[in-house]
PDB file of N, CA and C in Angstrom:
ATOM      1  N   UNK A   1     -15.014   7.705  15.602  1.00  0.00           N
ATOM      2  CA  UNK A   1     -13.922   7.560  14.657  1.00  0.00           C
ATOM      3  C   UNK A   1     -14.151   8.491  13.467  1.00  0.00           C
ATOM      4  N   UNK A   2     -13.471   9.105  12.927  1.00  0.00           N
ATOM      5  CA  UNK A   2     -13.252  10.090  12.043  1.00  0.00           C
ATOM      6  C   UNK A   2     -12.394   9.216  10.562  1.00  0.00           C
ATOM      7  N   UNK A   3     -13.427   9.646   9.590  1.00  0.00           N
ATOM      8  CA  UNK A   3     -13.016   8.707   8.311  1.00  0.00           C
ATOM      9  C   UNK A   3     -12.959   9.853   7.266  1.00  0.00           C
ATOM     10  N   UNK A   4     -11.857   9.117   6.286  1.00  0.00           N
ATOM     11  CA  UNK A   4     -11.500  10.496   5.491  1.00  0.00           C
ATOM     12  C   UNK A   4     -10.962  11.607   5.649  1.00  0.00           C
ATOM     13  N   UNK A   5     -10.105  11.722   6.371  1.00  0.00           N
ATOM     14  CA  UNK A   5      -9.373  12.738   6.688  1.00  0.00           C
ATOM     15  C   UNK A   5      -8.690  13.142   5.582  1.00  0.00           C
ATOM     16  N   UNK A   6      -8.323  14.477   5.507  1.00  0.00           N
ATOM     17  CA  UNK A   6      -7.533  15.219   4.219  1.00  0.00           C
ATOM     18  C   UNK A   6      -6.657  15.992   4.674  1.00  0.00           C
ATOM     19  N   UNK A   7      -5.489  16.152   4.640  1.00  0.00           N
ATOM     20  CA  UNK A   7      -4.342  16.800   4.390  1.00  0.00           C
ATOM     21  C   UNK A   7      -5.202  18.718   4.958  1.00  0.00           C
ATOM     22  N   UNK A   8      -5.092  19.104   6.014  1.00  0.00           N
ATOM     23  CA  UNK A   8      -5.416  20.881   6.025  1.00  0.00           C
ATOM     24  C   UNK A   8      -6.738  20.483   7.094  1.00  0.00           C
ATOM     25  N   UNK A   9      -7.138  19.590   7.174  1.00  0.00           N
ATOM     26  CA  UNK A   9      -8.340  19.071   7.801  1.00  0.00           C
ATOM     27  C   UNK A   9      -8.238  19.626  10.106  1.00  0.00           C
ATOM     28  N   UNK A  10      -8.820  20.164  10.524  1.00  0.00           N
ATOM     29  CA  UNK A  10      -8.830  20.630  11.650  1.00  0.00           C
ATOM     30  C   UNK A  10      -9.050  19.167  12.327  1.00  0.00           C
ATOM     31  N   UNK A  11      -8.254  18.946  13.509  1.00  0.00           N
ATOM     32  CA  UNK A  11      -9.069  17.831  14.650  1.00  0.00           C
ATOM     33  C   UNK A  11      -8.465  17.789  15.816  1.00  0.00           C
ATOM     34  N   UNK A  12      -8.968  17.258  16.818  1.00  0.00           N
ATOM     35  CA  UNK A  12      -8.434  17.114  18.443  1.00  0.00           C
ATOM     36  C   UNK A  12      -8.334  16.209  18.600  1.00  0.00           C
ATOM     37  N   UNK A  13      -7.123  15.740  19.591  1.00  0.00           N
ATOM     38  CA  UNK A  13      -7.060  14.440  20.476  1.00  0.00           C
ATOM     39  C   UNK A  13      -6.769  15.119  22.063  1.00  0.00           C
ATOM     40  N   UNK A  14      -6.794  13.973  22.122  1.00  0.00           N
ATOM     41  CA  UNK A  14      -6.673  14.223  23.785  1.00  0.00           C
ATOM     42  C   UNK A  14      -5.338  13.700  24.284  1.00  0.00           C
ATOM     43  N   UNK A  15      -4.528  14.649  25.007  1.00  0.00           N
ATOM     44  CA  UNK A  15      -3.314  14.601  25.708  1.00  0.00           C
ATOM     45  C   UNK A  15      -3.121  14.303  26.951  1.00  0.00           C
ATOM     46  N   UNK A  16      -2.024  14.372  27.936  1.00  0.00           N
ATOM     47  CA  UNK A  16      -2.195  14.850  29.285  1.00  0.00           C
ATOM     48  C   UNK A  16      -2.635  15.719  30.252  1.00  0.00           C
ATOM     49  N   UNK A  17      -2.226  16.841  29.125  1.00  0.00           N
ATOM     50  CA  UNK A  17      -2.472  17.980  29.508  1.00  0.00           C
ATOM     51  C   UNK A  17      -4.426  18.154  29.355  1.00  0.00           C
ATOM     52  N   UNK A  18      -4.559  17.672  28.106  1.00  0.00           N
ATOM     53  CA  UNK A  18      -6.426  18.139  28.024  1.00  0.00           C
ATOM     54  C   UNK A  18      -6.539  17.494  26.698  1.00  0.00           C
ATOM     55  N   UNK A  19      -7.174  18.278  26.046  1.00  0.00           N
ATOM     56  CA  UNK A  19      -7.705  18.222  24.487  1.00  0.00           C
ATOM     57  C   UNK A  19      -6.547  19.662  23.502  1.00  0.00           C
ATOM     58  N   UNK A  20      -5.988  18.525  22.623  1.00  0.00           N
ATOM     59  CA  UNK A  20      -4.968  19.666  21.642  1.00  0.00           C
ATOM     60  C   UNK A  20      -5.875  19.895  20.210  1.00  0.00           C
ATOM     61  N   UNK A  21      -5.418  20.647  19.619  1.00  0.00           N
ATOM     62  CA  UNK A  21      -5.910  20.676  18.026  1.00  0.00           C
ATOM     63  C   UNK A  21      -4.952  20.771  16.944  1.00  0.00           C
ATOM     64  N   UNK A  22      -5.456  20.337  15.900  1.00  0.00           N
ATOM     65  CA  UNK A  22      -3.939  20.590  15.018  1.00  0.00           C
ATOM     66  C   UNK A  22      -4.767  20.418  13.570  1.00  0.00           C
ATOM     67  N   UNK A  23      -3.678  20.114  12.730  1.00  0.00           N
ATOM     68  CA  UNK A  23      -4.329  19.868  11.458  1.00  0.00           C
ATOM     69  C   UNK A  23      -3.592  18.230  10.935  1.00  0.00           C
ATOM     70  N   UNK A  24      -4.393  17.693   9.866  1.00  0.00           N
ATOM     71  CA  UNK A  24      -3.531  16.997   9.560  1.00  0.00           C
ATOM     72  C   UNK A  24      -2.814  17.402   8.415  1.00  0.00           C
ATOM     73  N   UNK A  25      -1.564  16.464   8.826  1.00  0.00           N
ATOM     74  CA  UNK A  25      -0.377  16.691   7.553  1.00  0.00           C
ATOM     75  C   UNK A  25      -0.542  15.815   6.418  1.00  0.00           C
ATOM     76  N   UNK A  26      -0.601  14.448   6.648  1.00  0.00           N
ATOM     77  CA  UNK A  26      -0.975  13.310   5.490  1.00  0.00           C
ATOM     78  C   UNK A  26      -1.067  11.950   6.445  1.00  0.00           C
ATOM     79  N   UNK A  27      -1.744  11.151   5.822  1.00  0.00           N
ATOM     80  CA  UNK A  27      -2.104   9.616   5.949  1.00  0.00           C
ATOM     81  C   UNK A  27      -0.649   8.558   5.790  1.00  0.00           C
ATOM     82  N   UNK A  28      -0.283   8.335   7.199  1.00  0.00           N
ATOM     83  CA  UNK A  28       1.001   7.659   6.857  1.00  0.00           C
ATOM     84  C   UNK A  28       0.781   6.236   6.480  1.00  0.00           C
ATOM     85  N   UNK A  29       0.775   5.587   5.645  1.00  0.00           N
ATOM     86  CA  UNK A  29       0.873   4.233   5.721  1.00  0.00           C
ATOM     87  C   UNK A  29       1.989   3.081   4.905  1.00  0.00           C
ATOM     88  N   UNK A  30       3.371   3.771   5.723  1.00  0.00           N
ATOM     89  CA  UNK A  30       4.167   3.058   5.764  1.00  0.00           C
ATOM     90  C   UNK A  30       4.811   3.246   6.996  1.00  0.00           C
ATOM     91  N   UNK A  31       5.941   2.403   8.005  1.00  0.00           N
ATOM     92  CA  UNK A  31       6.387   2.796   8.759  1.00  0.00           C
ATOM     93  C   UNK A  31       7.517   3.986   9.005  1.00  0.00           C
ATOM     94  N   UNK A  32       7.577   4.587   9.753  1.00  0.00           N
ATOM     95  CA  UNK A  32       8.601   5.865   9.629  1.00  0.00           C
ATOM     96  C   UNK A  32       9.094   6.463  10.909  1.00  0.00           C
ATOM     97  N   UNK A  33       9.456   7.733  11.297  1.00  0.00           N
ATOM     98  CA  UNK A  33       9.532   7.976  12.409  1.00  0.00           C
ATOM     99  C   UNK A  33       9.682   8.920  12.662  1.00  0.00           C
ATOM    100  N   UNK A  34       9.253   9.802  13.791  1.00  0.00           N
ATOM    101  CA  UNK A  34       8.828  10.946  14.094  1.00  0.00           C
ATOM    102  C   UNK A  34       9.514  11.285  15.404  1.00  0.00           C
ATOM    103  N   UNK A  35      10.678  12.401  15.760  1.00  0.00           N
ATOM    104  CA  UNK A  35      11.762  12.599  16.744  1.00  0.00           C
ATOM    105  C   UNK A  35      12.339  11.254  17.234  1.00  0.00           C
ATOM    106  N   UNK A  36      12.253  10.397  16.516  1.00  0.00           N
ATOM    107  CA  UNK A  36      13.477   9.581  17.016  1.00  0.00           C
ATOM    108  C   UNK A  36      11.917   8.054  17.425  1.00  0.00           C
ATOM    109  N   UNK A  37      10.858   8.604  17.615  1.00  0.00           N
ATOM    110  CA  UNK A  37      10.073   7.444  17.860  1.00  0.00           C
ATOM    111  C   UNK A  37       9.549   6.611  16.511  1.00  0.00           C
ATOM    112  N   UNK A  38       9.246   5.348  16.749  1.00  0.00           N
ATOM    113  CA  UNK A  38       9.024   4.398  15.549  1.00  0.00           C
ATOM    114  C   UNK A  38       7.219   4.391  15.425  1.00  0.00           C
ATOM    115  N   UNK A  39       6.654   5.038  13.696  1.00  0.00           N
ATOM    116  CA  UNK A  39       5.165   5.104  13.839  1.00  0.00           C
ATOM    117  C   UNK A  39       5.419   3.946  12.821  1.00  0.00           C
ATOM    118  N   UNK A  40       4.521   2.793  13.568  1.00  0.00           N
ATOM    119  CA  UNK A  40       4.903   1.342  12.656  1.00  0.00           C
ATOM    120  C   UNK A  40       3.275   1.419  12.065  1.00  0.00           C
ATOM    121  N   UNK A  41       3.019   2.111  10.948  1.00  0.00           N
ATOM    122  CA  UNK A  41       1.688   2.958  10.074  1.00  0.00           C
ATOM    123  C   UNK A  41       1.996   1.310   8.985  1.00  0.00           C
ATOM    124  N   UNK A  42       0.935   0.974   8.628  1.00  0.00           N
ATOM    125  CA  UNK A  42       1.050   0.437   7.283  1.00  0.00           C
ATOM    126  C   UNK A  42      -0.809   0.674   6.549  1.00  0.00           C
ATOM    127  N   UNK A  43      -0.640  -0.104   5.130  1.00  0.00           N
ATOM    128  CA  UNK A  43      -1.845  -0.032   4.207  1.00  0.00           C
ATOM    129  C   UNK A  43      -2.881  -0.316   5.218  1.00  0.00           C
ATOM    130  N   UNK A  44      -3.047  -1.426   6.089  1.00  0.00           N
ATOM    131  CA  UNK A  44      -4.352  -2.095   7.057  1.00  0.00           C
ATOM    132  C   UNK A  44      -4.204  -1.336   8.169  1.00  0.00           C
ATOM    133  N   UNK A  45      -2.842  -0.676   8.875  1.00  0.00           N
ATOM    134  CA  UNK A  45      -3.447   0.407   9.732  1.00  0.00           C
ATOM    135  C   UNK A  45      -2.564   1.583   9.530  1.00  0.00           C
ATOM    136  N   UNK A  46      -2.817   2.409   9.108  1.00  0.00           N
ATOM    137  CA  UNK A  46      -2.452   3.933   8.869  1.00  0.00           C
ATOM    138  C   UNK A  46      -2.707   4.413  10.084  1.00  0.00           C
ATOM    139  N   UNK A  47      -1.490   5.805   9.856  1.00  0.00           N
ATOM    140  CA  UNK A  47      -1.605   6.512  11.049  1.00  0.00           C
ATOM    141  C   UNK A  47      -1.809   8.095  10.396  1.00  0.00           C
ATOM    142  N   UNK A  48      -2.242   8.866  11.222  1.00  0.00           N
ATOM    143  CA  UNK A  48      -2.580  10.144  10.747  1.00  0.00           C
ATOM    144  C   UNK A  48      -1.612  10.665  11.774  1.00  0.00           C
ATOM    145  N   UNK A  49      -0.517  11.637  10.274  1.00  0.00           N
ATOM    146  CA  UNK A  49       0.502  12.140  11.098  1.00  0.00           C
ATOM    147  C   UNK A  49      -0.408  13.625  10.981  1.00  0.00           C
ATOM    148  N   UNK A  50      -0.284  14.241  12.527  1.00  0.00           N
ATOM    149  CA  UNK A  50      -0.738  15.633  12.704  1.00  0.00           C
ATOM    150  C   UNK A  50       0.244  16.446  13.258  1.00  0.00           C
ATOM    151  N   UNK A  51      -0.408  17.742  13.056  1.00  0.00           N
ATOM    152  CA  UNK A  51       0.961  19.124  13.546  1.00  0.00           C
ATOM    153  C   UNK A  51      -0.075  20.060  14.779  1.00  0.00           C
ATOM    154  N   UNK A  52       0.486  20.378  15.846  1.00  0.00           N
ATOM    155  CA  UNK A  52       0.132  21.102  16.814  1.00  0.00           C
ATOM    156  C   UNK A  52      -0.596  22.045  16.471  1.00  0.00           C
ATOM    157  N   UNK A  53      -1.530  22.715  16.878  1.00  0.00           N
ATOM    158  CA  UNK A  53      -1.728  24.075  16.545  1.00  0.00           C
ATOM    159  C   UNK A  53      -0.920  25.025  17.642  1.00  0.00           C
ATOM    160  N   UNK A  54      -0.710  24.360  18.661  1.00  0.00           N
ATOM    161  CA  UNK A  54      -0.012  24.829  20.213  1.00  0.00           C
ATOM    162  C   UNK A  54       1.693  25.379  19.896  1.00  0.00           C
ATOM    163  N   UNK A  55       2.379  24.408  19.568  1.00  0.00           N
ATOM    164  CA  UNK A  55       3.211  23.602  19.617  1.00  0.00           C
ATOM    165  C   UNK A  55       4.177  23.468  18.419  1.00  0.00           C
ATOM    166  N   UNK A  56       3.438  23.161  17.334  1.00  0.00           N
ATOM    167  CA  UNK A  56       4.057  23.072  16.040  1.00  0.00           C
ATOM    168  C   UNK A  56       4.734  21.590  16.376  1.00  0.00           C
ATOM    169  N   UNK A  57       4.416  20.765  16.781  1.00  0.00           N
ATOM    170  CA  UNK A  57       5.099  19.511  16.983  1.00  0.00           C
ATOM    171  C   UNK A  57       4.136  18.275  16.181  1.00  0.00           C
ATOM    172  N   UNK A  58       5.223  17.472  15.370  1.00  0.00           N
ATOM    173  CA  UNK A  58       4.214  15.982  14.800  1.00  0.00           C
ATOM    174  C   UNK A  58       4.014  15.719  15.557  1.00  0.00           C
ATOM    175  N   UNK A  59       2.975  14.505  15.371  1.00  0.00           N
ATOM    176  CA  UNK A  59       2.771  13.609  15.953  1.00  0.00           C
ATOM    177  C   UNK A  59       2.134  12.539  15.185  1.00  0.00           C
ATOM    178  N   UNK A  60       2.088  11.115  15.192  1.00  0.00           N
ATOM    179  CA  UNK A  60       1.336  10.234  14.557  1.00  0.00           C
ATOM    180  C   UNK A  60       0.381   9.820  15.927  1.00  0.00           C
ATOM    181  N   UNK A  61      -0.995   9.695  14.958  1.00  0.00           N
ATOM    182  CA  UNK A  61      -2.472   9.214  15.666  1.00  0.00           C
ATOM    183  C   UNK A  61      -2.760   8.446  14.937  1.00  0.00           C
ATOM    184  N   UNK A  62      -3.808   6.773  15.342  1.00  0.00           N
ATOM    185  CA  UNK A  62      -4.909   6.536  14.871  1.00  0.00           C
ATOM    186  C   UNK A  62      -5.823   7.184  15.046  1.00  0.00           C
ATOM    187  N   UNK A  63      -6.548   6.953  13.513  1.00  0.00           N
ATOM    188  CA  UNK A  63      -7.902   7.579  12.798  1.00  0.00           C
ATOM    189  C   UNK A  63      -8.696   7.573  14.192  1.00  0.00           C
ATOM    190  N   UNK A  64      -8.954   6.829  15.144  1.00  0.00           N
ATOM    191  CA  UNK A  64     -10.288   6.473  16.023  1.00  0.00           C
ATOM    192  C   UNK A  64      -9.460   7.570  17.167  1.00  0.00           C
ATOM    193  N   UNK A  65      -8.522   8.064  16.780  1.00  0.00           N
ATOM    194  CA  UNK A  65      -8.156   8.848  18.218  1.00  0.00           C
ATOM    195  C   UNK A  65      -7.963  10.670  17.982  1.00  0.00           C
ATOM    196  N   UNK A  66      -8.752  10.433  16.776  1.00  0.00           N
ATOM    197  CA  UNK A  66      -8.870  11.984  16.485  1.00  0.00           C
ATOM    198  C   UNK A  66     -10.022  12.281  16.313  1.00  0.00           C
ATOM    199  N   UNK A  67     -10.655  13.515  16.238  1.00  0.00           N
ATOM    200  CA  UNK A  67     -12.268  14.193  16.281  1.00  0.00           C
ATOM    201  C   UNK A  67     -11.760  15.126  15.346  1.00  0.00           C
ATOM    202  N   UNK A  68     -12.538  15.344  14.063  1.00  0.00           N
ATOM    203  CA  UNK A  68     -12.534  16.302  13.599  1.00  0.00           C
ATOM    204  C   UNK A  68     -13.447  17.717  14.228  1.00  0.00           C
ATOM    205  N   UNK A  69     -12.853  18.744  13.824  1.00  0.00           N
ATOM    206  CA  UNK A  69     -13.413  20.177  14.752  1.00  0.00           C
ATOM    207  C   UNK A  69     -13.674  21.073  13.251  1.00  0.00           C
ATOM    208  N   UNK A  70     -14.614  22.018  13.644  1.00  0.00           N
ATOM    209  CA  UNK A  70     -14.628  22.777  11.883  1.00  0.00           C
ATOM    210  C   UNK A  70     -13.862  24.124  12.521  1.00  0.00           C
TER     211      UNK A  70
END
């Protein structure tokens, strides 16, 4: 699990396809939504919305489902 994440911060998750990378954008912790899907983020569980490096596409992650990369 990856703690402290910052806004410009490099990390990977894992997709279908393999392992993506991106950066993060910010610490969501309210609910919101991202192409039409519902990221139900609050104060006790935040979601880390990230941007493709591939792709250029959001996405919201939990903290435990990202690896930071330098």
């Amino acid at each position: 699990m990856v703690k402290d994440l910052k806004k410009g911060d490099t990390v990977a998750w894992e997709t279908s396809q393999g392992e993506t990378t991106g950066k993060v954008i910010k610490k969501q912790t309210s609910p919101t939504k991202i192409k039409g899907h519902e990221v139900t983020a609050s104060k006790a569980n935040p979601q880390i919305i990230v941007e493709s490096s591939k792709s250029g596409a959001k996405a919201a992650h939990r903290p435990s489902a990202l690896k930071e990369k330098s």
